[in-house]
C-alpha atoms as a PDB file:
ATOM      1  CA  UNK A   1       0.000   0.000   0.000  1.00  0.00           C
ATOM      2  CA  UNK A   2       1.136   3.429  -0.773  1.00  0.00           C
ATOM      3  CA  UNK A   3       2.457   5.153   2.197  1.00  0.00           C
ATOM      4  CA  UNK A   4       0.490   7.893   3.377  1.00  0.00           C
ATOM      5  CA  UNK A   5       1.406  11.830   3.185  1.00  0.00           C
ATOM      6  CA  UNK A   6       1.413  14.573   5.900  1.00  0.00           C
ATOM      7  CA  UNK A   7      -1.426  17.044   5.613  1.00  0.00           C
ATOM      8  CA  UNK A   8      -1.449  20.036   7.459  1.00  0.00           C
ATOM      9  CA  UNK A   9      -5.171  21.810   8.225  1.00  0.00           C
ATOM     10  CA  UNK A  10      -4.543  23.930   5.175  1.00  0.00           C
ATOM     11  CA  UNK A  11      -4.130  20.787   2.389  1.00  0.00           C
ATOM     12  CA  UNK A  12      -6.755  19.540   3.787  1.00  0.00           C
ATOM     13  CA  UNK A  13      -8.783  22.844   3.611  1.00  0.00           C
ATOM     14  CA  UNK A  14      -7.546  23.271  -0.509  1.00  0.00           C
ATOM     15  CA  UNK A  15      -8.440  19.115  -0.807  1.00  0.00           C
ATOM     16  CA  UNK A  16     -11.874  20.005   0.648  1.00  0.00           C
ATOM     17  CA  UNK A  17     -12.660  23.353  -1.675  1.00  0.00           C
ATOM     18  CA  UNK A  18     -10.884  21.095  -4.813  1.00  0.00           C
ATOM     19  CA  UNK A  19     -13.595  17.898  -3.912  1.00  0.00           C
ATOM     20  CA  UNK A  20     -16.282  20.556  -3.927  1.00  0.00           C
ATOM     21  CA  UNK A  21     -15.408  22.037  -7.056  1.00  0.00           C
ATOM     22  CA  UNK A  22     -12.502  21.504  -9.256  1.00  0.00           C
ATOM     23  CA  UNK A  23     -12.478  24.427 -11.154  1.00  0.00           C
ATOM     24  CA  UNK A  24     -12.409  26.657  -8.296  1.00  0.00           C
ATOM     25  CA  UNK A  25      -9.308  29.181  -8.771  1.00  0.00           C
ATOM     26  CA  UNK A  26      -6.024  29.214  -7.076  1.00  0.00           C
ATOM     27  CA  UNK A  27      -6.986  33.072  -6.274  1.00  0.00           C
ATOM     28  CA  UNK A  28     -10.308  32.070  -5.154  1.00  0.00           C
ATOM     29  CA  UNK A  29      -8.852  28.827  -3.223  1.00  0.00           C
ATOM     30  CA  UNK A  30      -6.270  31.061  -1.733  1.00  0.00           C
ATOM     31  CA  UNK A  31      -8.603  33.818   0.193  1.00  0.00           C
ATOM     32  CA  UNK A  32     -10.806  31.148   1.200  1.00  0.00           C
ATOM     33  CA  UNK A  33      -7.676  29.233   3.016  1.00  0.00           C
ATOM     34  CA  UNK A  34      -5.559  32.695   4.029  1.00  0.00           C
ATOM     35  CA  UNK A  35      -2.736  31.850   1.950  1.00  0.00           C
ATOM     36  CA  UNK A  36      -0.909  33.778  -1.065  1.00  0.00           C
ATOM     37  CA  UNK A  37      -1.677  32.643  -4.603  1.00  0.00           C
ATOM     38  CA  UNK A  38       1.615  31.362  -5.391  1.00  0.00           C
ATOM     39  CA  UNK A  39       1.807  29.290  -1.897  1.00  0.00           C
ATOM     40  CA  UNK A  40      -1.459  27.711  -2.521  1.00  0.00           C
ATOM     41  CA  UNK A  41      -0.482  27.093  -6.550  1.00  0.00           C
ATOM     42  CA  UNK A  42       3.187  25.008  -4.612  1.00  0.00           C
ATOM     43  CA  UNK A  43       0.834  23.322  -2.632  1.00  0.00           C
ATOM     44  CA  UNK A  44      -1.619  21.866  -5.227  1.00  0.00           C
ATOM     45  CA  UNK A  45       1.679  21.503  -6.860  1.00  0.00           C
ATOM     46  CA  UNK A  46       3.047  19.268  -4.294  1.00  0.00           C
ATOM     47  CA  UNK A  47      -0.068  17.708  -3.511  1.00  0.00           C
ATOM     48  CA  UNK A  48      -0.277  16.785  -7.149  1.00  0.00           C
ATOM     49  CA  UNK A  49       3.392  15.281  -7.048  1.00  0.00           C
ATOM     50  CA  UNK A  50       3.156  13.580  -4.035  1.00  0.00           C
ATOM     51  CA  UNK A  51       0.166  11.299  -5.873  1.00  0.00           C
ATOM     52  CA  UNK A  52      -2.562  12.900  -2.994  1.00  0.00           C
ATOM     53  CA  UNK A  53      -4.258  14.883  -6.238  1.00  0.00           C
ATOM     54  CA  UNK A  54      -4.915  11.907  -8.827  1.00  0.00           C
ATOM     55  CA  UNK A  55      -6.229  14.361 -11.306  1.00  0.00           C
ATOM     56  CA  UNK A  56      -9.900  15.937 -12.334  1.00  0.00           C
ATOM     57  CA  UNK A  57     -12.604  14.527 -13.741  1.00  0.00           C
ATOM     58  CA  UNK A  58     -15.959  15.862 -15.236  1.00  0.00           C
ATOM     59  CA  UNK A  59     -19.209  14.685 -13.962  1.00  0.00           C
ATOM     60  CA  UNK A  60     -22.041  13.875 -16.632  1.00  0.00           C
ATOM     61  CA  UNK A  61     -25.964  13.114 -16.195  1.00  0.00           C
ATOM     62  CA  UNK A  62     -26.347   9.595 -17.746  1.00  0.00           C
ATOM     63  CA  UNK A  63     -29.787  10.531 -18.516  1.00  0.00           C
ATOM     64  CA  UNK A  64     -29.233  13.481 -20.284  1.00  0.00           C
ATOM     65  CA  UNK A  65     -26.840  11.722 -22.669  1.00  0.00           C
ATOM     66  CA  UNK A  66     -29.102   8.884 -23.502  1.00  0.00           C
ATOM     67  CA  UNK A  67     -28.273   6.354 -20.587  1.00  0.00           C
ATOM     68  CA  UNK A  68     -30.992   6.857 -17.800  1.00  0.00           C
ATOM     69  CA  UNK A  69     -30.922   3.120 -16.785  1.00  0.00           C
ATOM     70  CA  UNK A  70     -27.966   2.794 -13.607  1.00  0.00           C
ATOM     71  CA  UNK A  71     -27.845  -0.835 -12.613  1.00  0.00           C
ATOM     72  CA  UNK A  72     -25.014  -2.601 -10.122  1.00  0.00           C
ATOM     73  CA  UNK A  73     -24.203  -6.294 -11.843  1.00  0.00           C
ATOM     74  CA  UNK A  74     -22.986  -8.537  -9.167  1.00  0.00           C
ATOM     75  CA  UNK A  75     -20.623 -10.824 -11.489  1.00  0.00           C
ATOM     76  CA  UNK A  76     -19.149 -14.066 -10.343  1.00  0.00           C
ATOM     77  CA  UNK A  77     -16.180 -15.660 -12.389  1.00  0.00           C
ATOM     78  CA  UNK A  78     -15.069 -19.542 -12.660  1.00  0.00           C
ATOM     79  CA  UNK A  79     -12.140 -20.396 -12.582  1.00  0.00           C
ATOM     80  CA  UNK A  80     -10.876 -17.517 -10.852  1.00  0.00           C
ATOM     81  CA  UNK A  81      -7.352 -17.503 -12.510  1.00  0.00           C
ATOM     82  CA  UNK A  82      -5.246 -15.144 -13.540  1.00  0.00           C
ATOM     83  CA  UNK A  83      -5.083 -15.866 -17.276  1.00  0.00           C
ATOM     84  CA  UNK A  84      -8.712 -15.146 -17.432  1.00  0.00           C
ATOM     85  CA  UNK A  85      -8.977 -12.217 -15.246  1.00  0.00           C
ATOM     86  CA  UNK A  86      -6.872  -9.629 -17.303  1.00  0.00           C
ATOM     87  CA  UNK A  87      -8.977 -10.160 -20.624  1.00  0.00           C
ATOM     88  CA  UNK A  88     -11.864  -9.694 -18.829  1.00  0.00           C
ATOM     89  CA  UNK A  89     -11.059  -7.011 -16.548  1.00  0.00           C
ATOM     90  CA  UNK A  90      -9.692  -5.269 -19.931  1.00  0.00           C
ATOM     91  CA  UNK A  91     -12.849  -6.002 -22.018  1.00  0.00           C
ATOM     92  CA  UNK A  92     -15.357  -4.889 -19.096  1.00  0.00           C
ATOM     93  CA  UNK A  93     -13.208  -1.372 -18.224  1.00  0.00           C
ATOM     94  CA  UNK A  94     -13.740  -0.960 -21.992  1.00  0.00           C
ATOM     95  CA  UNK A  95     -17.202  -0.835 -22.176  1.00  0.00           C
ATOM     96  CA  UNK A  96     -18.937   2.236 -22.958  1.00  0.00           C
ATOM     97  CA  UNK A  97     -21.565   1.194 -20.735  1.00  0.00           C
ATOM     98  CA  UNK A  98     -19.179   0.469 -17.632  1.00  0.00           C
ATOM     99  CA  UNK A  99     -19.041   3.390 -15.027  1.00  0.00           C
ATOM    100  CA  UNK A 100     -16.991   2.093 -11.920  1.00  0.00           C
ATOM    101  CA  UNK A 101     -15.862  -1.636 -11.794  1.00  0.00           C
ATOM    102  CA  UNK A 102     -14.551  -3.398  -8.071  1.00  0.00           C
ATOM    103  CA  UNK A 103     -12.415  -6.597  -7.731  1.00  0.00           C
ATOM    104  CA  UNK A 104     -14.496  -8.175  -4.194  1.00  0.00           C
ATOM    105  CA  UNK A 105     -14.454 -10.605  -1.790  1.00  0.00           C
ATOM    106  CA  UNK A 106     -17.145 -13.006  -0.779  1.00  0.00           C
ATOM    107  CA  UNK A 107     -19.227 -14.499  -3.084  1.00  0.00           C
ATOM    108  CA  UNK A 108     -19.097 -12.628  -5.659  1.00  0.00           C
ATOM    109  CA  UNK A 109     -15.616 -11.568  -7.458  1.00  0.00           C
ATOM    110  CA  UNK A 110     -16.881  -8.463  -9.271  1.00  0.00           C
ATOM    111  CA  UNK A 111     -19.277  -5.502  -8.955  1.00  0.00           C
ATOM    112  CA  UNK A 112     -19.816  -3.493 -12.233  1.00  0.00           C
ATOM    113  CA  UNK A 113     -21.375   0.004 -11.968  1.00  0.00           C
ATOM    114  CA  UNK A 114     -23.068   0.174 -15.621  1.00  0.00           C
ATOM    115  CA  UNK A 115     -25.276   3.228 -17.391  1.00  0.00           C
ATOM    116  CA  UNK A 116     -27.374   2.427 -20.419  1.00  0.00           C
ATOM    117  CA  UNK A 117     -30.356   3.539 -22.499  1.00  0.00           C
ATOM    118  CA  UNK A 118     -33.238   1.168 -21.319  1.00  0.00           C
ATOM    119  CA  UNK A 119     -34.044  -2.270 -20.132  1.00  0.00           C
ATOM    120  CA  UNK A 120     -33.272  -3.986 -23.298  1.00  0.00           C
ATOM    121  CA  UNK A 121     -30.054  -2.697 -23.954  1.00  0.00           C
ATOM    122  CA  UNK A 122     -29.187  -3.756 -19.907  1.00  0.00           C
ATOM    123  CA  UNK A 123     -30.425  -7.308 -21.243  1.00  0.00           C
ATOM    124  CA  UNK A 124     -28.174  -6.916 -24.194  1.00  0.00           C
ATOM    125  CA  UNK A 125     -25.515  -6.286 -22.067  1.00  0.00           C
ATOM    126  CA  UNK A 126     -25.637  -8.516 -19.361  1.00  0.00           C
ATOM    127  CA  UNK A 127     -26.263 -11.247 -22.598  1.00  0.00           C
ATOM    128  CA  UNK A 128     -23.739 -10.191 -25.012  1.00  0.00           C
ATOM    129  CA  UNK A 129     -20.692  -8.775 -22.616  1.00  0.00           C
ATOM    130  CA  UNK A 130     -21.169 -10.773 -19.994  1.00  0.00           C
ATOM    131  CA  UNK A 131     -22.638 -14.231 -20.011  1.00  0.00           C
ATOM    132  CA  UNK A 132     -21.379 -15.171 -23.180  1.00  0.00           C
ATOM    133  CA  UNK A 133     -18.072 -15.213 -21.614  1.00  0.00           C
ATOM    134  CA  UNK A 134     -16.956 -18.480 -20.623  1.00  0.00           C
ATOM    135  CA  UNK A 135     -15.378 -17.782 -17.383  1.00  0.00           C
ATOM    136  CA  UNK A 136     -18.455 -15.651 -16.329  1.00  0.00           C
ATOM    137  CA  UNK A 137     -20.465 -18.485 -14.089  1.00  0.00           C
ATOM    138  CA  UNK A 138     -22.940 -16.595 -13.061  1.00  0.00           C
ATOM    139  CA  UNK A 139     -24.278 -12.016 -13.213  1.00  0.00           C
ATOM    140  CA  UNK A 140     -26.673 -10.674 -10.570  1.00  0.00           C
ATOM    141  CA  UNK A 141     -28.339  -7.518 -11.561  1.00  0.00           C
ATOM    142  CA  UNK A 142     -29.899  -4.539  -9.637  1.00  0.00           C
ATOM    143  CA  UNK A 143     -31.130  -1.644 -11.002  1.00  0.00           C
ATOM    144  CA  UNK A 144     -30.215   2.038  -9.277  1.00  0.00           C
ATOM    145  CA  UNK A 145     -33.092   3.870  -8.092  1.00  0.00           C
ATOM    146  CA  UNK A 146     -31.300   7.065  -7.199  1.00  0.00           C
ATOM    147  CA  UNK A 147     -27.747   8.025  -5.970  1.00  0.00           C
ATOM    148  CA  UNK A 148     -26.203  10.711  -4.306  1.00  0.00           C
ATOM    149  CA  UNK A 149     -22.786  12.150  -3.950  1.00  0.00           C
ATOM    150  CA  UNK A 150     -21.160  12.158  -0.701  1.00  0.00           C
ATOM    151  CA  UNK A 151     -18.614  14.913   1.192  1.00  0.00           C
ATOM    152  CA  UNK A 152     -15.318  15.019  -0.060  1.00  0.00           C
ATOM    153  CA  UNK A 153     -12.661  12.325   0.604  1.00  0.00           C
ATOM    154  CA  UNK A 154     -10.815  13.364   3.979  1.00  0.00           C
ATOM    155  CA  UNK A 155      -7.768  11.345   6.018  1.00  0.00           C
ATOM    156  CA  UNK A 156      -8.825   9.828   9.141  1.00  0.00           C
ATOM    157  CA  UNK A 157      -8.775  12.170  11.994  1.00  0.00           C
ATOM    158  CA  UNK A 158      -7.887  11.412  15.534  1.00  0.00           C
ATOM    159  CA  UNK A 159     -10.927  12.883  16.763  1.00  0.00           C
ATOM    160  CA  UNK A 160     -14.506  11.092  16.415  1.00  0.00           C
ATOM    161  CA  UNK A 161     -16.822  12.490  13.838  1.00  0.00           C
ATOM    162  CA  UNK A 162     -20.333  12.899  13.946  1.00  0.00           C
ATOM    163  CA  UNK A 163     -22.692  10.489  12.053  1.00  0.00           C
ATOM    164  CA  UNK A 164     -23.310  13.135   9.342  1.00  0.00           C
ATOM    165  CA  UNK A 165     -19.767  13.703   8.261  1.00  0.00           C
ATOM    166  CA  UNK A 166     -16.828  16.003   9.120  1.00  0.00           C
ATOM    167  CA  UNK A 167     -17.109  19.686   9.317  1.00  0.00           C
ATOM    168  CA  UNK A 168     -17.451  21.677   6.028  1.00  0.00           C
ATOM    169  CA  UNK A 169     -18.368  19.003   3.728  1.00  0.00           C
ATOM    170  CA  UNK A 170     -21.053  19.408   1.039  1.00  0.00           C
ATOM    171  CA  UNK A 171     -24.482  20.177   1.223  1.00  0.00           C
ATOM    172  CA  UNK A 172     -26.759  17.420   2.906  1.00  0.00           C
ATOM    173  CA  UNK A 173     -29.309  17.414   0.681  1.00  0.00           C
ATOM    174  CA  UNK A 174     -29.508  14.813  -2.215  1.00  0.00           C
ATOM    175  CA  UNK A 175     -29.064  15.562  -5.923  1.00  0.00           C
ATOM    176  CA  UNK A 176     -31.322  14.841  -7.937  1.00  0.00           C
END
């Protein structure tokens, strides 16, 4: 496991304005932490070099670009060998349809975030990409009602927190 980096209270206030919103400015990120522009441009800097910042990523609807249908597919893969895993990992990461993708334990080996148009084109894929595959024994499917976005990523504190988060995440109430 990757070792772990010292963050003061002020990374951790610039990772907690960058989680809210990526584009916000180093000008803009600076007054809000009470540090000069060009000390909070180092720090993202460092932060980006010491692998903390993995980079920036935009967020789409899946509805409003044709794929309203969210489903989870619970996958489960025999043999569980090597040889077979990297194809499939490959193939299933290269899915248009694939949003996030977990290696598990338990039961099940693999849980596949997916986003498509409608209920037939889930059957398609869960037919086609999945169990026509030979090492896929066996794909459990449930469909996403709604989902919402959670406060930003934050170490472990030495403190407790409260049940609804730590201090100054986002707002509480769910997206739609």
């Amino acid at each position: 496991m990757p070792e772990s980096v010292a963050l003061d209270p002020v990374d951790l206030h610039i990772l907690r304005l960058l989680q809210n919103d990526a584009r916000t400015t180093y000008r803009e990120l600076a007054a809000e932490v009470g540090v000069a522009p060009s000390t909070c441009l180092d720090r993202v800097a460092r932060l980006r070099r010491s692998g903390v910042i993995l980079g920036h990523r935009l967020r789409l609807d899946p509805a409003r670009i044709g794929r309203g249908l969210e489903a989870l597919l619970l996958v489960q893969v025999r043999p569980h060998r090597r040889d077979l895993i990297g194809p499939f990992v490959e193939r299933i990461r290269a899915l248009p349809e694939s949003r996030a993708f977990f290696h598990l334990t338990g039961p099940d080996d693999y849980l596949v975030h997916v986003a498509v148009a409608d209920p037939s084109d889930l059957q398609r894929l869960v037919l086609d990409e999945f169990t026509s595959r030979r090492e896929v024994a066996r794909v459990d499917t449930r469909l996403i009602f709604q989902q919402w976005e959670c406060g930003p990523l934050m170490p472990p504190s030495s403190g407790t927190r409260s049940a609804g988060g730590a201090a100054g995440t986002s707002s509480d109430s769910p997206e739609p």
